[in-house]
PDB file of N, CA and C in Angstrom:
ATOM      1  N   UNK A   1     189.274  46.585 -33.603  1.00  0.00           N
ATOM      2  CA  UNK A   1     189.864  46.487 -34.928  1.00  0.00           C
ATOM      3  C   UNK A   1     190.557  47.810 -35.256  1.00  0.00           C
ATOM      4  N   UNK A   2     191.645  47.584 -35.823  1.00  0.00           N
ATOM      5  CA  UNK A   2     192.642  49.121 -36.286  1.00  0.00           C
ATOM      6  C   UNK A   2     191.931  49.127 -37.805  1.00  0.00           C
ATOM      7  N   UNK A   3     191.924  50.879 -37.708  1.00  0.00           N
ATOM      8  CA  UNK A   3     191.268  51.680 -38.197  1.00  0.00           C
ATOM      9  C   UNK A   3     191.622  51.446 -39.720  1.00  0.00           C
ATOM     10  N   UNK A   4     193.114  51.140 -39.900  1.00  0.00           N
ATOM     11  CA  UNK A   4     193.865  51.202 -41.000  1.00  0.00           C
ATOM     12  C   UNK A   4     193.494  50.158 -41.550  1.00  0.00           C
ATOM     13  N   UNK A   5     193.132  48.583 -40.717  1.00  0.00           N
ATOM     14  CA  UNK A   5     193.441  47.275 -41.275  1.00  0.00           C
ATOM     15  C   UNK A   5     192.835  46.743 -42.451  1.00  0.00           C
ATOM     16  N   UNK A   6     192.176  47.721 -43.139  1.00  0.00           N
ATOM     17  CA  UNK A   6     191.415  47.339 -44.852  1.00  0.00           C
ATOM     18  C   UNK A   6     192.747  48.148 -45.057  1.00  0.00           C
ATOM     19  N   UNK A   7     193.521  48.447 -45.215  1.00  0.00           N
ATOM     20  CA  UNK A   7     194.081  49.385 -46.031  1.00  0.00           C
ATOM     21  C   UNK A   7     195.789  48.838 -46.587  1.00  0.00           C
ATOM     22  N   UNK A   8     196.297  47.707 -46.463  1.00  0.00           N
ATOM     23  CA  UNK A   8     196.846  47.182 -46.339  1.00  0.00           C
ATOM     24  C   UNK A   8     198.801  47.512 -46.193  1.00  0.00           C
ATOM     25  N   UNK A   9     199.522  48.046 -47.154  1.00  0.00           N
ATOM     26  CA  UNK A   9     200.436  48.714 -46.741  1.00  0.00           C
ATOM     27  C   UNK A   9     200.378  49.812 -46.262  1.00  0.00           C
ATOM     28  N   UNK A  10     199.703  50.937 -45.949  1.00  0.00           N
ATOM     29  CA  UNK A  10     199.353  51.650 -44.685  1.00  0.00           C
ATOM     30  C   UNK A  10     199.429  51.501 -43.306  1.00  0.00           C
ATOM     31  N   UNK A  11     198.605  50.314 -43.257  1.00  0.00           N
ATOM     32  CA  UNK A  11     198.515  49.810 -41.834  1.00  0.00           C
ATOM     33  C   UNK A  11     199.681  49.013 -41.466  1.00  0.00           C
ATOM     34  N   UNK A  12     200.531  48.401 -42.097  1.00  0.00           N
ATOM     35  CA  UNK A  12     201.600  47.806 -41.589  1.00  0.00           C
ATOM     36  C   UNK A  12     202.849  49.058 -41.504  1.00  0.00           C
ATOM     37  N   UNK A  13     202.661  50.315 -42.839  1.00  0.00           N
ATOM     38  CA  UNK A  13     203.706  50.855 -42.394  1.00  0.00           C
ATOM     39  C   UNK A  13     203.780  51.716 -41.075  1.00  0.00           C
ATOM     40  N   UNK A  14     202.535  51.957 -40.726  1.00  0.00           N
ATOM     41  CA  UNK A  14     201.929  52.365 -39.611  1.00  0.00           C
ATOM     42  C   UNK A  14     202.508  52.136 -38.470  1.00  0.00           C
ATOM     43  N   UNK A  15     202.123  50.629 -38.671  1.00  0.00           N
ATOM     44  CA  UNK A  15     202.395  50.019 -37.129  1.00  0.00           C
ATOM     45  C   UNK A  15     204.268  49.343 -37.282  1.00  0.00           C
ATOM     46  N   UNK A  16     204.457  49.431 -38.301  1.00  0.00           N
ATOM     47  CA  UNK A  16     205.552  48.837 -38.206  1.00  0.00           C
ATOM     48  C   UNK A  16     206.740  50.560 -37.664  1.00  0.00           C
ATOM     49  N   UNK A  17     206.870  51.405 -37.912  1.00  0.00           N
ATOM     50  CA  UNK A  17     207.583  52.542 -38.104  1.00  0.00           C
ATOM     51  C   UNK A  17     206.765  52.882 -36.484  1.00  0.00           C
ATOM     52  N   UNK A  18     205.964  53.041 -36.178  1.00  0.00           N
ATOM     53  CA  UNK A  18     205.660  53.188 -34.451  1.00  0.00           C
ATOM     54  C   UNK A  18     206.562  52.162 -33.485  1.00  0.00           C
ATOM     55  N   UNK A  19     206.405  51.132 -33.867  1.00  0.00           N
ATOM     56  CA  UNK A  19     206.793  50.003 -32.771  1.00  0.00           C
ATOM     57  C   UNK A  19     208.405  50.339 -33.060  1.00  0.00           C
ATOM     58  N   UNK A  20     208.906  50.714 -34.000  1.00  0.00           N
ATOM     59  CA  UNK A  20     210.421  50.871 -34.428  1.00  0.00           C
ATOM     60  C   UNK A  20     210.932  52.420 -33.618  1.00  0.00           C
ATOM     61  N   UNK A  21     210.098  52.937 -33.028  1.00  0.00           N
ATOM     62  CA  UNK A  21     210.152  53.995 -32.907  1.00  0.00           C
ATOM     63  C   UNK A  21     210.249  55.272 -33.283  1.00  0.00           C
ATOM     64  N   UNK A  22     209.805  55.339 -34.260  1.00  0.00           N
ATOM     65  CA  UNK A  22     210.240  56.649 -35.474  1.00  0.00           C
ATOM     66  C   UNK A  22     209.413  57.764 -34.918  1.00  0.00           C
ATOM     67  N   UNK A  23     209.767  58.457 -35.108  1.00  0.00           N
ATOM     68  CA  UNK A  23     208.616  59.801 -35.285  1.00  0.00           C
ATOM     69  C   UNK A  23     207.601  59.907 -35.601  1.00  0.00           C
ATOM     70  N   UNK A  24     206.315  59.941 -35.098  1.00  0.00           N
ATOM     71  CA  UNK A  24     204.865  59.999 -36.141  1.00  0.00           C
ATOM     72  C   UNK A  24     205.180  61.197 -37.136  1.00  0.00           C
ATOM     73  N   UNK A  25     205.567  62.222 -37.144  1.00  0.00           N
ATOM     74  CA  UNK A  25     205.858  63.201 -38.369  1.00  0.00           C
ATOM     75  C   UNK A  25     206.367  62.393 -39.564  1.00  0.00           C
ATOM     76  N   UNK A  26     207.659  61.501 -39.233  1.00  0.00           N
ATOM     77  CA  UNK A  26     208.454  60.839 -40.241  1.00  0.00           C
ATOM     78  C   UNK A  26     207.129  59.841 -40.886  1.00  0.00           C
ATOM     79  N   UNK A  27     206.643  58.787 -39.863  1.00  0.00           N
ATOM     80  CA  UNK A  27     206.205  57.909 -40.196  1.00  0.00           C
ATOM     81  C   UNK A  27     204.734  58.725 -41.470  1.00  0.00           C
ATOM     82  N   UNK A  28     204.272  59.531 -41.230  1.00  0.00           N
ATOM     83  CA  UNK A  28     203.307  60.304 -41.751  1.00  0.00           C
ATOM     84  C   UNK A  28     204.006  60.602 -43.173  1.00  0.00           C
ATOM     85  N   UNK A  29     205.185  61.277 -43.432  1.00  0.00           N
ATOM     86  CA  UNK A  29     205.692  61.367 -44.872  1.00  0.00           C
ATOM     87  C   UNK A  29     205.660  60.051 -45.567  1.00  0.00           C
ATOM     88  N   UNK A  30     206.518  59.202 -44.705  1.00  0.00           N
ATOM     89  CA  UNK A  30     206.631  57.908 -45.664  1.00  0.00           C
ATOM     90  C   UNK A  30     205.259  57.104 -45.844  1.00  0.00           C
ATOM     91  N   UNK A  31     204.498  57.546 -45.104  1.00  0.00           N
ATOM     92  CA  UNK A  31     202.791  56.985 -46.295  1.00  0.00           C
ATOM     93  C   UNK A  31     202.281  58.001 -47.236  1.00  0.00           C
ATOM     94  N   UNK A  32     202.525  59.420 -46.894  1.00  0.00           N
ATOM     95  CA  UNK A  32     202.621  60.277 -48.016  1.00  0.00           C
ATOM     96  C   UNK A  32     203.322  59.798 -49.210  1.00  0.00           C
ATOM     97  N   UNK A  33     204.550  59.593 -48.892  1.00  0.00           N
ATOM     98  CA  UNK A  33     205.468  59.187 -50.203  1.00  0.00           C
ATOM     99  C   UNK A  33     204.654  57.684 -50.827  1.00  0.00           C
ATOM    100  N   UNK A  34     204.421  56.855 -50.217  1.00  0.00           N
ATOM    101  CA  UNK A  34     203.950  55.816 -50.491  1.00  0.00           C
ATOM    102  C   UNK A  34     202.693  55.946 -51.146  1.00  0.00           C
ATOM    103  N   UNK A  35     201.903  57.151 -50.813  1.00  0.00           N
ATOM    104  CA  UNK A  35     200.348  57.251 -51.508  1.00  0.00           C
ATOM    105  C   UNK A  35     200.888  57.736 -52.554  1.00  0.00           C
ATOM    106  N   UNK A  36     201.572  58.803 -52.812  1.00  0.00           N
ATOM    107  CA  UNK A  36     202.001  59.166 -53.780  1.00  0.00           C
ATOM    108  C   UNK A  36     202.880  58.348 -55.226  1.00  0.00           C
ATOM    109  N   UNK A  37     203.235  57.094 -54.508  1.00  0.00           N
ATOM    110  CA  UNK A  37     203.939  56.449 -55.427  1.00  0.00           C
ATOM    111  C   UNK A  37     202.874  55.600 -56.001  1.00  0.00           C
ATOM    112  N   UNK A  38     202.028  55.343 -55.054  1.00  0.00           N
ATOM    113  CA  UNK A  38     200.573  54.156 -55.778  1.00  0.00           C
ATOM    114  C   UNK A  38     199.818  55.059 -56.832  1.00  0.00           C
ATOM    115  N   UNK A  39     199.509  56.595 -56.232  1.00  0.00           N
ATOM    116  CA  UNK A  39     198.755  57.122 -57.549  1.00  0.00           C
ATOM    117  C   UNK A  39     199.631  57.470 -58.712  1.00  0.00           C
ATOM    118  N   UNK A  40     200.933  57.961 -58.846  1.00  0.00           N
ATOM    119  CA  UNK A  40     201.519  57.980 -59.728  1.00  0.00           C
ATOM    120  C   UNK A  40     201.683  56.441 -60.544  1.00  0.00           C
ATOM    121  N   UNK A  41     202.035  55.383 -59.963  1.00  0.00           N
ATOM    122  CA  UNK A  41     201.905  54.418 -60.782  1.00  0.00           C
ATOM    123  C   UNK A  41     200.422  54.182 -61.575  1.00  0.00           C
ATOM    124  N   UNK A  42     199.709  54.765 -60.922  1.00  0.00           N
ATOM    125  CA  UNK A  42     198.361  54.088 -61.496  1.00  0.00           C
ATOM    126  C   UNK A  42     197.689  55.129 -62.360  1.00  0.00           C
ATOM    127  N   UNK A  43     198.426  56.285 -62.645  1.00  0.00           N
ATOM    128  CA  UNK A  43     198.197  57.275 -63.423  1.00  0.00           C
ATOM    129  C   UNK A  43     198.952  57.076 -64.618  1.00  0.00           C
ATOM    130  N   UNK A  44     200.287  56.546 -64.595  1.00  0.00           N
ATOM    131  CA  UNK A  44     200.965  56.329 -65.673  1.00  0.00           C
ATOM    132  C   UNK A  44     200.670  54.989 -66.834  1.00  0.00           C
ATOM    133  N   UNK A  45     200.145  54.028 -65.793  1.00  0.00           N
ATOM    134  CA  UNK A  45     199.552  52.933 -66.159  1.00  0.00           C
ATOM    135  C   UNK A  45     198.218  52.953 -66.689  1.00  0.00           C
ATOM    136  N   UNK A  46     197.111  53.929 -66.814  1.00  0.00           N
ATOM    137  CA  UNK A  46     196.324  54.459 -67.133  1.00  0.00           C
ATOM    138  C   UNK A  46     196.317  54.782 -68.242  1.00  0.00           C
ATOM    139  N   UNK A  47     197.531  56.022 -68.330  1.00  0.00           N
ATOM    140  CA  UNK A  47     197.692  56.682 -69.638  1.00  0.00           C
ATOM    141  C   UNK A  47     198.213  55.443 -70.715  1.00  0.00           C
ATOM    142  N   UNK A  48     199.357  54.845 -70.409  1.00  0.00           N
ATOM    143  CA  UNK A  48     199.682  53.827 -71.535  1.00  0.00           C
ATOM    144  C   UNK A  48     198.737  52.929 -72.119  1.00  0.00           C
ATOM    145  N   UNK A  49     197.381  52.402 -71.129  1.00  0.00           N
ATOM    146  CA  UNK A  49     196.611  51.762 -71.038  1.00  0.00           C
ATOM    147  C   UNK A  49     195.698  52.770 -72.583  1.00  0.00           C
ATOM    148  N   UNK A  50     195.229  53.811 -72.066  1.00  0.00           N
ATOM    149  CA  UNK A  50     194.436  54.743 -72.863  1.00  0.00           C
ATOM    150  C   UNK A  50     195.546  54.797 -74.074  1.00  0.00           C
ATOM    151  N   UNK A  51     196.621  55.054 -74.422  1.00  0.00           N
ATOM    152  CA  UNK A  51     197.451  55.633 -75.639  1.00  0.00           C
ATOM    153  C   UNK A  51     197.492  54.373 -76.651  1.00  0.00           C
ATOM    154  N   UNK A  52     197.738  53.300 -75.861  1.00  0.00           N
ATOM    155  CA  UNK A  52     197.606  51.672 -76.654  1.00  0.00           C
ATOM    156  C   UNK A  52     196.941  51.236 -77.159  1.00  0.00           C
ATOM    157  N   UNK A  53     195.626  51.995 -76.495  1.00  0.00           N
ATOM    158  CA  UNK A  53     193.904  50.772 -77.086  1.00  0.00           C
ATOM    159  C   UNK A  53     193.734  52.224 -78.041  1.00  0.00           C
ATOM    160  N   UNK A  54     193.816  53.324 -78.115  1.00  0.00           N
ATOM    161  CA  UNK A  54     193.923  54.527 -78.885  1.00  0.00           C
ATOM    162  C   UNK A  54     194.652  54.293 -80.586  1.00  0.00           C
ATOM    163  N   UNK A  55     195.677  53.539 -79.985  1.00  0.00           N
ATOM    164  CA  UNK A  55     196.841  52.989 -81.116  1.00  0.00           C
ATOM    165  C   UNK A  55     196.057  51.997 -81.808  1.00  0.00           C
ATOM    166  N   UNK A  56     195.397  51.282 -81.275  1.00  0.00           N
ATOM    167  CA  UNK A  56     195.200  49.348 -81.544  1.00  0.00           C
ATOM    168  C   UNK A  56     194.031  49.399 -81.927  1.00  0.00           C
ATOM    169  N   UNK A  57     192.838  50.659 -81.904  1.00  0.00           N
ATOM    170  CA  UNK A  57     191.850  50.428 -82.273  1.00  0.00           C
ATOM    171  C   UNK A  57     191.069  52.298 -83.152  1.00  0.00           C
ATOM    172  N   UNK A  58     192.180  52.752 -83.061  1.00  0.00           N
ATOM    173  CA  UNK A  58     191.692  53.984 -84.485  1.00  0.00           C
ATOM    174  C   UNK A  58     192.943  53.623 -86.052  1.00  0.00           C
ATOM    175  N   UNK A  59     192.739  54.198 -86.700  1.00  0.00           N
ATOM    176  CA  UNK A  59     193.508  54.457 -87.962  1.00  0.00           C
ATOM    177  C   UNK A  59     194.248  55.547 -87.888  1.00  0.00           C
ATOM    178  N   UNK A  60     195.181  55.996 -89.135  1.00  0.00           N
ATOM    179  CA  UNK A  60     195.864  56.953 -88.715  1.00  0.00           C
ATOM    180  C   UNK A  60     194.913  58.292 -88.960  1.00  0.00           C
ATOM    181  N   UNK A  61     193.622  58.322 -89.764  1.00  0.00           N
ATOM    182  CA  UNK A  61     192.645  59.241 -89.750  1.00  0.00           C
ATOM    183  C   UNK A  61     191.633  59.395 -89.053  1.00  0.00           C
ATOM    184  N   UNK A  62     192.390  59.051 -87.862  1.00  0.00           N
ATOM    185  CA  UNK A  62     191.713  58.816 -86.950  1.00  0.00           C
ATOM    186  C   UNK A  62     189.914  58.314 -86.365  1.00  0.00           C
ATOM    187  N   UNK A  63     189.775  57.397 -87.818  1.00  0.00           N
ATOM    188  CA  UNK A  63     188.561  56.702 -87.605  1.00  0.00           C
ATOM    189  C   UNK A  63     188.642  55.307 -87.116  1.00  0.00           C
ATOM    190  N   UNK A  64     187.631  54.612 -86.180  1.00  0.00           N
ATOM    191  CA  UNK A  64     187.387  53.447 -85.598  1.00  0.00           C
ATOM    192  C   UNK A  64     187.855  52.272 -86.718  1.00  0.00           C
ATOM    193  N   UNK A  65     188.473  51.370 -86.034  1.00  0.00           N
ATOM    194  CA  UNK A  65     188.778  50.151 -86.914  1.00  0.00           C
ATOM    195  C   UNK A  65     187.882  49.159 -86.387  1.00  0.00           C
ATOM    196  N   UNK A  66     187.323  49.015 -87.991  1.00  0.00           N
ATOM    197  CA  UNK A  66     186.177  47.959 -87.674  1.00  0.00           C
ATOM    198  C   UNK A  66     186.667  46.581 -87.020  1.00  0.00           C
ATOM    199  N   UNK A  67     185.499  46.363 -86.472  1.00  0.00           N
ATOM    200  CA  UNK A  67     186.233  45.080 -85.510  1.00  0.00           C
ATOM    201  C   UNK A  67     186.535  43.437 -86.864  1.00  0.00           C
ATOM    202  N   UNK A  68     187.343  42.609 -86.404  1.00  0.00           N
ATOM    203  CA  UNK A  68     188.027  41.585 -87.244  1.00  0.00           C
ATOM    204  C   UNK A  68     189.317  42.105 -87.952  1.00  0.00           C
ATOM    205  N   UNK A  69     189.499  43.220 -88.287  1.00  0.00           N
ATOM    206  CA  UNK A  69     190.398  44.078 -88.943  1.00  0.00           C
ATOM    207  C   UNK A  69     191.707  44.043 -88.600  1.00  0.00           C
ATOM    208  N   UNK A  70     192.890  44.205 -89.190  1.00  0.00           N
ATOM    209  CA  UNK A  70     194.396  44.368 -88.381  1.00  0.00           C
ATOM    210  C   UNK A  70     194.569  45.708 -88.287  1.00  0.00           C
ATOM    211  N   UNK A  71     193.859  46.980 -88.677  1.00  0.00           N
ATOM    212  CA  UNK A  71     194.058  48.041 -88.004  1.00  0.00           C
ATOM    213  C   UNK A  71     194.988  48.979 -88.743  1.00  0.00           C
ATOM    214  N   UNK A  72     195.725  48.818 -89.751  1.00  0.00           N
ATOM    215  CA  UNK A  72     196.835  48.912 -90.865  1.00  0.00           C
ATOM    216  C   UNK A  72     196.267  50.104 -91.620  1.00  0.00           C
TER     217      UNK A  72
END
């Protein structure tokens, strides 16, 4: 079993950029770039996640809105 194969676009860009012949140096950035693009998405998606329910569930004095409430 390949080492990668839980890992899912990894392991294909892996094997796909070897069999194509690329460079392992090259092929090594572009999963760099690629890890890098999954944690940045999931960092940004995080924060909006946190700033929204922040929005949707304090007041502007910044106390808890009781639950049933529109939050206003």
């Amino acid at each position: 079993m390949h080492p990668f194969s839980g890992h899912g676009i990894f392991a294909r860009a892996l094997t796909g950029l070897i069999l194509a012949g690329v460079d392992p140096l090259d092929d090594a950035l572009v999963q760099v770039a690629i890890l890098f693009l999954i944690l940045g998405s999931a960092a940004i998606t995080g924060t909006v996640v946190v700033l929204a329910g922040a929005a949707r569930f304090m007041t502007a004095d910044h106390r808890l809105v009781p639950p049933g409430s529109t939050g206003s």
